[in-house]
Protein backbone atom coordinates (compact mmCIF):
# COMPACT_ATOMS: atom_id res chain seq x y z
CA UNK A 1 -7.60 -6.68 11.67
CA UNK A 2 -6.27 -3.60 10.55
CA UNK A 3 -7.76 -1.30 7.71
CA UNK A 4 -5.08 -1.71 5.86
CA UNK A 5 -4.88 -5.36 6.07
CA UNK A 6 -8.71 -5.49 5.25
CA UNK A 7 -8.21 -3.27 1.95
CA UNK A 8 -5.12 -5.60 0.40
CA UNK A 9 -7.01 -8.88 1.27
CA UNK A 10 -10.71 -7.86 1.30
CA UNK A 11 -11.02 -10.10 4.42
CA UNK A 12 -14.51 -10.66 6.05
CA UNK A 13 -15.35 -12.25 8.95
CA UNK A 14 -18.95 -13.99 9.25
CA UNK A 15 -22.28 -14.42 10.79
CA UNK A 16 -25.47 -15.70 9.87
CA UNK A 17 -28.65 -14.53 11.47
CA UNK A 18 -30.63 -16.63 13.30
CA UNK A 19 -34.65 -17.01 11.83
CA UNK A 20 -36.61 -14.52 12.71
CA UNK A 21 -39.25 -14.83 15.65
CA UNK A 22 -41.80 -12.26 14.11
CA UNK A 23 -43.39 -10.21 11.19
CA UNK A 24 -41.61 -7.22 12.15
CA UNK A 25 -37.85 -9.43 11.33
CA UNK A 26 -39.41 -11.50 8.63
CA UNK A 27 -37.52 -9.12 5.52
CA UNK A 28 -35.10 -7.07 7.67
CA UNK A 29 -31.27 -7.80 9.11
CA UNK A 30 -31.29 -6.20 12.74
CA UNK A 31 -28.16 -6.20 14.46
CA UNK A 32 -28.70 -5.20 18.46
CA UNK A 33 -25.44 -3.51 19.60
CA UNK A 34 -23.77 -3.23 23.18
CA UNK A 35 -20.94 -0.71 24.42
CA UNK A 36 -20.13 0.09 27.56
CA UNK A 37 -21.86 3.42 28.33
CA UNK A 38 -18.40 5.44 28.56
CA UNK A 39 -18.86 5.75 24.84
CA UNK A 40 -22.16 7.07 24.94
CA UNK A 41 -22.34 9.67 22.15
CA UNK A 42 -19.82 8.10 19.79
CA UNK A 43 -21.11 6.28 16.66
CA UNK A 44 -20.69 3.08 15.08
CA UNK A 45 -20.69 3.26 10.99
CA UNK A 46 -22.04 0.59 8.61
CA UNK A 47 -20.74 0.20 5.34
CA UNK A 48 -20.92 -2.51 2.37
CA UNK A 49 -19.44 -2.31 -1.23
CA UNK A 50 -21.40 -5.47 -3.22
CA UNK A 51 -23.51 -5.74 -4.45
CA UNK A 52 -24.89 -2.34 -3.87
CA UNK A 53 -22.49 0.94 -2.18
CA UNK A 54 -24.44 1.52 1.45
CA UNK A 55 -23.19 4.02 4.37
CA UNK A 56 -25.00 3.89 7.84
CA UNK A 57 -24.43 5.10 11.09
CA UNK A 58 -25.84 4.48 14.51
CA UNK A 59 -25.20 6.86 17.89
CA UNK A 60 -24.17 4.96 21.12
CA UNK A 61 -27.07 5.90 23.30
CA UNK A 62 -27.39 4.46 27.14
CA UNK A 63 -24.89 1.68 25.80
CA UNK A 64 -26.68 0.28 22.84
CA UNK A 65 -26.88 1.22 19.40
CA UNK A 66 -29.26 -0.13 16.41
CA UNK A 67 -29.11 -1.19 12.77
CA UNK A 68 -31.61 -2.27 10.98
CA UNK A 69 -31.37 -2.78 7.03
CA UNK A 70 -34.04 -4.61 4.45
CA UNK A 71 -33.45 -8.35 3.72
CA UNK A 72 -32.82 -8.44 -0.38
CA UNK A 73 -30.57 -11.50 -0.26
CA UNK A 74 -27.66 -12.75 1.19
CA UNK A 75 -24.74 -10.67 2.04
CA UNK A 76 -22.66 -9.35 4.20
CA UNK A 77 -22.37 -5.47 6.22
CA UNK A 78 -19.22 -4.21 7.70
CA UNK A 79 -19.28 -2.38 11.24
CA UNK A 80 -16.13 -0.07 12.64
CA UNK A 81 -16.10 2.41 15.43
CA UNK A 82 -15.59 6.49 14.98
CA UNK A 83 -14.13 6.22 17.96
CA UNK A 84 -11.39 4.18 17.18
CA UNK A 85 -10.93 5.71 13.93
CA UNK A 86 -10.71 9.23 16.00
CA UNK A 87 -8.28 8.54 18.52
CA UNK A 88 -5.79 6.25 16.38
CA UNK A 89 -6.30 7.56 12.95
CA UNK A 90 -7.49 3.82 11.66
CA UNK A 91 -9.65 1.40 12.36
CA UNK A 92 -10.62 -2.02 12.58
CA UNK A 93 -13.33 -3.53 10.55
CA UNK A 94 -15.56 -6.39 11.97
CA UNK A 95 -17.93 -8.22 8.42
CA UNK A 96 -20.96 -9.71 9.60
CA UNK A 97 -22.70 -11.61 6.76
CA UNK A 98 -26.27 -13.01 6.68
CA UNK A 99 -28.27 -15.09 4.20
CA UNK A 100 -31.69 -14.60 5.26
CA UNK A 101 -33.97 -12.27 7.30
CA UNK A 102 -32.88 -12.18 10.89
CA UNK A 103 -31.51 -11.12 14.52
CA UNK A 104 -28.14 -10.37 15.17
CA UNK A 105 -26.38 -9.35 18.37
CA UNK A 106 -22.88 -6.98 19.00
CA UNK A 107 -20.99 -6.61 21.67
CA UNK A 108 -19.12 -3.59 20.83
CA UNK A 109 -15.31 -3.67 21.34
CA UNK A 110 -14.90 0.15 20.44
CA UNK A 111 -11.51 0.41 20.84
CA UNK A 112 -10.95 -2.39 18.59
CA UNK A 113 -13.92 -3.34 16.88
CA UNK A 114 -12.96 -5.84 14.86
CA UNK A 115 -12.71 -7.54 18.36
CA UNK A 116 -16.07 -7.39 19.03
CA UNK A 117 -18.28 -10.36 20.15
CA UNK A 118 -21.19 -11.72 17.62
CA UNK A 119 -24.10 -13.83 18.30
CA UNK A 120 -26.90 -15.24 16.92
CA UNK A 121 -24.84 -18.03 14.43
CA UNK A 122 -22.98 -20.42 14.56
CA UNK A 123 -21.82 -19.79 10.94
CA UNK A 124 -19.86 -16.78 12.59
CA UNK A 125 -17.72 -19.14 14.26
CA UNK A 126 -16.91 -21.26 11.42
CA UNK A 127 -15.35 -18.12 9.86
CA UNK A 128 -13.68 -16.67 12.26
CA UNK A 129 -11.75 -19.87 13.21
CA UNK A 130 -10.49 -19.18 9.57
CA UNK A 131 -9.49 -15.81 10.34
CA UNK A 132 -8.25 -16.04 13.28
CA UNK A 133 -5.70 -19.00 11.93
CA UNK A 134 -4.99 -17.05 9.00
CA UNK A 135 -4.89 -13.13 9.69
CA UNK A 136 -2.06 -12.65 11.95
CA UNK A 137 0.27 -14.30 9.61
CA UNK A 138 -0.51 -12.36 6.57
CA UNK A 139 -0.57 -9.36 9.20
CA UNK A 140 2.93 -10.27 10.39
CA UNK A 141 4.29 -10.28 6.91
CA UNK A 142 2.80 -6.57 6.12
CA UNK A 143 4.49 -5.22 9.87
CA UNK A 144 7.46 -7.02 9.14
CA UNK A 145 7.89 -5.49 6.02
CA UNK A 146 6.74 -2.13 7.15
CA UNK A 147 9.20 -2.29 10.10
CA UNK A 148 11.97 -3.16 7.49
CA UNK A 149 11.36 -0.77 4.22
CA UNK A 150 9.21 2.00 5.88
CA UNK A 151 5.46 1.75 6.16
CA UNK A 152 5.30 5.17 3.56
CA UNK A 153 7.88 3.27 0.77
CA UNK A 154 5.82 0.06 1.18
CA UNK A 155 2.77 1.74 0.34
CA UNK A 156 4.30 4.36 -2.28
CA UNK A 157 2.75 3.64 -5.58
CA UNK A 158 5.09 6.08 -7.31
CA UNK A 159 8.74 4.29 -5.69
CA UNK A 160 11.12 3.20 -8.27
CA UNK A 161 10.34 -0.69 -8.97
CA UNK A 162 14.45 -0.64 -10.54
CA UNK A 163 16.20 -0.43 -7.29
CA UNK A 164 17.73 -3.73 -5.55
CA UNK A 165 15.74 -2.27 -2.62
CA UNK A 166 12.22 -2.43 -4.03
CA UNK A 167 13.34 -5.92 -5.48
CA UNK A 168 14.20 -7.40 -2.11
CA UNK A 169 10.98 -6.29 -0.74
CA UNK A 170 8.78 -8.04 -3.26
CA UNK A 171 10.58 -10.83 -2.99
CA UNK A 172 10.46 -11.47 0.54
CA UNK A 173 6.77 -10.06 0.32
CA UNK A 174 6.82 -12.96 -2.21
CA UNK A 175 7.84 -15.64 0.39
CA UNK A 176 5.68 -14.64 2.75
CA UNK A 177 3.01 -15.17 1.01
CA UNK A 178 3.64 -18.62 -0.94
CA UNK A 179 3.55 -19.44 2.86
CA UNK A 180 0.03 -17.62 3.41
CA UNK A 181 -1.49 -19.30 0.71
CA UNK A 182 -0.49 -22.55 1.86
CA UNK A 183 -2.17 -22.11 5.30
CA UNK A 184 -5.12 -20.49 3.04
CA UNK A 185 -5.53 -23.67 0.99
CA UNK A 186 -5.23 -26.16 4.52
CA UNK A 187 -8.23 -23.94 5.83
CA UNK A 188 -10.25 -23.34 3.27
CA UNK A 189 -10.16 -27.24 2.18
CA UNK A 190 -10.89 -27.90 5.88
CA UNK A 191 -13.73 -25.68 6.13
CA UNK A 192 -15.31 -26.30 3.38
CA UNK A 193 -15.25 -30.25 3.61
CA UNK A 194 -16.80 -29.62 7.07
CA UNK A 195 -19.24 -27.23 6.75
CA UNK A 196 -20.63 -27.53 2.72
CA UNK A 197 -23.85 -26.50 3.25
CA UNK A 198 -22.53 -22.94 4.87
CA UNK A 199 -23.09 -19.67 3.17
CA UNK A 200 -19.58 -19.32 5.37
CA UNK A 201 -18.02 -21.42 3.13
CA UNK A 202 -18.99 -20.18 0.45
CA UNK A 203 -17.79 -16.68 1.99
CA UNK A 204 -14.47 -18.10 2.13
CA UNK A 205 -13.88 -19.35 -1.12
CA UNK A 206 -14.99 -16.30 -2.81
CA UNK A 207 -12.95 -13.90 -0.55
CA UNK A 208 -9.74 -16.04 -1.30
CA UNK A 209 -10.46 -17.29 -4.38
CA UNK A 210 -7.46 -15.46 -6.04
CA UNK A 211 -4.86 -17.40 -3.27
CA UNK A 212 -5.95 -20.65 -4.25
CA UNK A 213 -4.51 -22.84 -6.98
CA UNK A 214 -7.12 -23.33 -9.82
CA UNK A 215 -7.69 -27.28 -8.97
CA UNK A 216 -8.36 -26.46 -5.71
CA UNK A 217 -10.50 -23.85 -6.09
CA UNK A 218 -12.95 -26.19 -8.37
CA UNK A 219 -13.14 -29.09 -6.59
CA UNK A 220 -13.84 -27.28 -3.33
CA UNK A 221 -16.85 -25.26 -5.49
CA UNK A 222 -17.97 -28.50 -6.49
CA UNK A 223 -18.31 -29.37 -2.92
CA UNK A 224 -20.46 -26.68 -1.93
CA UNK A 225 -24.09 -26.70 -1.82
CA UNK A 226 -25.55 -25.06 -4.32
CA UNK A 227 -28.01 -23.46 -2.49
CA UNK A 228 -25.70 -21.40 -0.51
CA UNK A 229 -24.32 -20.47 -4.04
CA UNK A 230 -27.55 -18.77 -5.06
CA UNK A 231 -26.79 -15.51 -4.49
CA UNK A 232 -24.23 -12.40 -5.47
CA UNK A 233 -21.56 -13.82 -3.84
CA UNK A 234 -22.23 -17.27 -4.88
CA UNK A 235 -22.12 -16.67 -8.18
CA UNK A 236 -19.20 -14.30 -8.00
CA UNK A 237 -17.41 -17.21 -6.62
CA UNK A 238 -18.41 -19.15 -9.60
CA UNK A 239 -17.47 -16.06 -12.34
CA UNK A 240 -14.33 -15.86 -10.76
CA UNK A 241 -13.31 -19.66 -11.18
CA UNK A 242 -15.03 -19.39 -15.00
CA UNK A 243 -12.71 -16.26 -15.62
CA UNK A 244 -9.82 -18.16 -14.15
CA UNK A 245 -10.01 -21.10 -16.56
CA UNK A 246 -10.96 -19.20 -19.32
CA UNK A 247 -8.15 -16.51 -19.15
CA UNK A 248 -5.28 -19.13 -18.32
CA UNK A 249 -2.04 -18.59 -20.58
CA UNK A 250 -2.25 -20.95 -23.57
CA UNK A 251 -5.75 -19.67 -24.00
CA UNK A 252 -7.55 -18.24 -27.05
CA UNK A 253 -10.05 -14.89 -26.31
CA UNK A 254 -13.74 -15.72 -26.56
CA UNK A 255 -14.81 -12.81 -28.37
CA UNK A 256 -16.97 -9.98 -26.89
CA UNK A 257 -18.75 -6.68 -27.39
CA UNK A 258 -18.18 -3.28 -25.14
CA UNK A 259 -19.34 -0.10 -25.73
CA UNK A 260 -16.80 2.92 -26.35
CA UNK A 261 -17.13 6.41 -24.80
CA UNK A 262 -19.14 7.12 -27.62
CA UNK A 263 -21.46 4.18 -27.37
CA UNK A 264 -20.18 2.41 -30.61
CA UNK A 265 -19.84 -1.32 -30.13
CA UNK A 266 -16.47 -2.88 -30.13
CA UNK A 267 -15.71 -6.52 -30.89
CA UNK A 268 -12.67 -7.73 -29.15
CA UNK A 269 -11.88 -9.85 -32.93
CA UNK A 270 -11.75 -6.70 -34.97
CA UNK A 271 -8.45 -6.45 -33.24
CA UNK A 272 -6.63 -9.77 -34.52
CA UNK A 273 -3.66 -9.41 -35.94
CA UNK A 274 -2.15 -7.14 -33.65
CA UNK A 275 -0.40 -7.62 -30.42
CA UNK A 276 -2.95 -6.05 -27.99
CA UNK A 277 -2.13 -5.32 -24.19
CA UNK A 278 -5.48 -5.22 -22.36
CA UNK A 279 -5.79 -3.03 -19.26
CA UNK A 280 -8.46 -3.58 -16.32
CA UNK A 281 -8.70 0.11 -14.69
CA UNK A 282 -11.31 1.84 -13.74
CA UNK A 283 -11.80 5.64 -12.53
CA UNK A 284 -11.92 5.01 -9.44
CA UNK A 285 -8.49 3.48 -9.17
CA UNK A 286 -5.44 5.64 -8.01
CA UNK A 287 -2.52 2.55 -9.02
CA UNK A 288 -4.38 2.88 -12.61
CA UNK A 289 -4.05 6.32 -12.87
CA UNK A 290 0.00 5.65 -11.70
CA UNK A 291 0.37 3.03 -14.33
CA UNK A 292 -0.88 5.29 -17.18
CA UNK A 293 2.47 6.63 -17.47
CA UNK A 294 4.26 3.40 -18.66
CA UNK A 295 1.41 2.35 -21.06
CA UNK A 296 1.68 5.79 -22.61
CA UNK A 297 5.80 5.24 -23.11
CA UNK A 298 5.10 1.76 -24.38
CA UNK A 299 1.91 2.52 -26.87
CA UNK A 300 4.51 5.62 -28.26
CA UNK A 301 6.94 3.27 -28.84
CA UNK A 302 4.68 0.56 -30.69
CA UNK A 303 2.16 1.61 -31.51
CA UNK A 304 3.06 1.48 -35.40
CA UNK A 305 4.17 -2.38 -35.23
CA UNK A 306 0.83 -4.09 -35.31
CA UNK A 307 0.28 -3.14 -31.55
CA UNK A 308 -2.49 -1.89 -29.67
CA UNK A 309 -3.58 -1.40 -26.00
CA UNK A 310 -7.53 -1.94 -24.88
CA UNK A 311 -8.38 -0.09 -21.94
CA UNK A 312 -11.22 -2.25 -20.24
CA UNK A 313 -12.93 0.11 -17.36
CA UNK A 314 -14.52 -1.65 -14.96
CA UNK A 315 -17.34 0.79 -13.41
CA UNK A 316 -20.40 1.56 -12.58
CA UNK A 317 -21.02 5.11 -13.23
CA UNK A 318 -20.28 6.00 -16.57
CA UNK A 319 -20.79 9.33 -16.02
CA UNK A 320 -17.36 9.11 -13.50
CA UNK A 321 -15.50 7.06 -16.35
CA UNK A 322 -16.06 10.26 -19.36
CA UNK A 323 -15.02 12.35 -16.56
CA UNK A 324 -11.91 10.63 -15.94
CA UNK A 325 -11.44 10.15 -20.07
CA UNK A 326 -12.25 13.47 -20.37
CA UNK A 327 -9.32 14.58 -18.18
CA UNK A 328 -6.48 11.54 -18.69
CA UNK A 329 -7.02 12.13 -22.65
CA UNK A 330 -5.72 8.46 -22.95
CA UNK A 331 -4.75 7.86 -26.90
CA UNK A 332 -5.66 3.87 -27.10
CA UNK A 333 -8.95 2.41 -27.17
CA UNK A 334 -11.32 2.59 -24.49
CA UNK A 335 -14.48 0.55 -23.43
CA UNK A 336 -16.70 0.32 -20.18
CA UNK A 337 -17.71 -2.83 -18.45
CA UNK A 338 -20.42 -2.49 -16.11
CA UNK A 339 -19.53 -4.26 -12.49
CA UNK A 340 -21.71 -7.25 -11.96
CA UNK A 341 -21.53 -11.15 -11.63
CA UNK A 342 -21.79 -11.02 -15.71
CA UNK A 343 -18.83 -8.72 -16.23
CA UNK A 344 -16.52 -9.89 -18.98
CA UNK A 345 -13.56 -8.86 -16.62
CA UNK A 346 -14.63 -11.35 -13.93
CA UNK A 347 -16.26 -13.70 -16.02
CA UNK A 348 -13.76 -14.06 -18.70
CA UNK A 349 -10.83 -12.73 -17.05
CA UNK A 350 -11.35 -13.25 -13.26
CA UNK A 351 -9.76 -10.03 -12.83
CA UNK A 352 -9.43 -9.13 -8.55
CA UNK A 353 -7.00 -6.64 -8.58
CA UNK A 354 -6.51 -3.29 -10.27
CA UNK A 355 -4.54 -2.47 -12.92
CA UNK A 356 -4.49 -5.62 -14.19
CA UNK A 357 -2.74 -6.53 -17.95
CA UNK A 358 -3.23 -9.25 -20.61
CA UNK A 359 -1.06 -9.68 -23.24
CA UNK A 360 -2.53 -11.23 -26.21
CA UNK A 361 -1.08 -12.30 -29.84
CA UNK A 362 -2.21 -11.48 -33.11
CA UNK A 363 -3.76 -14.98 -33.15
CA UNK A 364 -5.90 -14.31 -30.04
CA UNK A 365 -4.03 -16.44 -27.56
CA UNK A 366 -2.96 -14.97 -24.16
CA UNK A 367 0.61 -14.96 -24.05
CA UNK A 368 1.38 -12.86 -20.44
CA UNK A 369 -0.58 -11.81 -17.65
CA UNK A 370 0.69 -8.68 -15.45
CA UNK A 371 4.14 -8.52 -17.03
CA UNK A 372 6.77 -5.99 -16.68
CA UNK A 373 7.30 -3.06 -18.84
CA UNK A 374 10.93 -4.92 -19.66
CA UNK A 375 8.98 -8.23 -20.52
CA UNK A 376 6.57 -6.22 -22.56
CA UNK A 377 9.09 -4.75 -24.25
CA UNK A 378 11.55 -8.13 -25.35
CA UNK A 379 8.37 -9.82 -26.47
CA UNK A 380 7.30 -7.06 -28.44
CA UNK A 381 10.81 -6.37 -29.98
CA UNK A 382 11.24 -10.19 -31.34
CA UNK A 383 8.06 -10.20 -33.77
């Protein structure tokens, strides 16, 4: 799986340590690595984003390598090879999740390490036979579309979104997907009617929880076993499907309180009776940054007709989010929302992608959800 493929899908793969055989194991994740000694002085890099940021390398030495992080809870640590990334300017990421203290084996493919071989669960397994089934057809789609539009235009955040050609991309990308999701939802019903009482499954749901159709997505939560729910990822899982029903078109806004840049409180209901356009950024988001420039056209243009925009940052460094204030000097409101399981933008909002917009009516009710500048704009022109 390619990096590339791994940042638009946030795809893991999975393994769950086996128990621990002494003290030494009984609070630590130890994964035991292999390599064939060729690659003796190259490193292999550790790296997970939730709940916590950590970084971690390990040098090939007499064909083995070591990692060995403290047991908090369960979750997951992703492994790719500075070798790879050296010689083909990218790399493949292998996830190996755990959900208690415990053992762990690698066989290091270092050429491709998202190839290599784990042991030590059979939980592994279970999601990788979901991966495998899945992954090369939404990779297919991407090299498809690469081969057809350019790799640099599909990626371009800045191309014009006007031209026929951007508009038969999306909608093939479109296709391709509807398709994807389909074989999503066969695999992840499969799995999870399987294997219920697998922190896998739970894995599954939560990393495709935005391909699934809302139904789905609850009944197959409902199926899992709660105790392989306890934990971040768990109840991620279970803010996203909240935020999902919650922020549904049709739906009224349950009120809430963020801070501002200035720490002041502001209640989401001081805002009724205006049109308000809520965007999910956050400073560490380069498509944000890209999108400012449409927001600012549309807030000139109506912002004196009982509209307003609410920038909702999700973070967590404020000190980062002032900064980036400080230098976008963004005229509409502004409030932080720490990350975390209790977030209003996942629990309320089941926001998984960045920018993301709500529309909302002077009544409270979500009328739109990512629309266009040009649907922005006709709704905003009939009041």
């Amino acid at each position: 799986m390619s990096k590339s493929i791994y940042m638009l899908l946030f795809i893991c793969a999975t393994a769950l340590g086996a128990v621990a055989q002494n003290t030494a194991l009984e609070k630590k994740v130890v994964f035991k690595g292999t390599a064939a000694t060729r690659y003796n002085g190259q490193y292999v890099y550790l790296f997970s984003n939730a709940p916590t940021t950590v970084r971690d390398s390990a040098k090939i030495v007499n064909g083995t390598f070591t990692f060995s992080r403290i047991f908090k809870e369960p979750g997951i640590y992703s492994f790719y090879s500075g070798y790879e990334k050296k010689t083909k300017g990218d790399y493949s990421v292998l996830t190996v999740p755990f959900d208690r203290p415990s053992k762990m084996e690698i066989k290091g493919n270092i050429e491709r390490f998202d190839n290599s071989a784990v042991k030590g669960s059979k939980d592994f397994f279970i999601f990788d036979a979901v991966v495998k089934a899945t992954d090369p057809v939404y990779e297919k789609l991407i090299n498809d579309l690469s081969a057809k539009y350019g790799k640099a235009y599909l990626y371009d955040m800045k191309r014009d979104t006007t031209q026929q050609k951007f508009k038969d991309m999306i909608s093939e990308y479109n296709k391709g997907k509807a398709a994807y999701n389909l074989l999503l939802k066969e695999q992840a019903i499969k799995t999870v009617n399987e294997h219920p009482n697998s922190f896998a499954s739970a894995l599954i749901l939560q990393n495709y929880a935005d391909n699934l159709d809302l139904e789905v997505l609850e009944r197959l939560c409902k199926k899992v076993s709660p105790a392989v729910m306890d934990n971040f990822f768990g109840r991620n899982l279970l803010s996203q499907l909240n935020g999902r029903k919650q922020s549904a078109v049709g739906n009224f806004v349950e009120d809430f309180t963020l801070n501002d840049p200035k720490d002041q409180p502001l209640k989401f209901s001081s805002l009724r009776k205006k049109y308000v356009l809520i965007d999910f950024w956050g400073s560490w988001c380069g498509p944000c940054h890209i999108a400012f420039k449409d927001l600012r056209l549309l807030y000139a243009k109506y912002r004196d007709k009982e509209f307003e925009i609410l920038g909702i940052a999700t973070e967590n460094s404020k000190e980062a989010w002032i900064k980036d204030l400080e230098k976008e000097k963004l005229p509409w409101l502004q409030v932080i929302d720490m990350q975390g399981n209790k977030s209003v933008s996942l629990n309320q909002f089941a926001v998984a992608k960045y920018p993301t917009t709500v529309l909302v009516d002077p009544n409270g009710k979500i009328i739109g959800r990512d629309l266009s500048m040009k649907a922005l704009e006709a709704i905003l022109d009939k009041r």
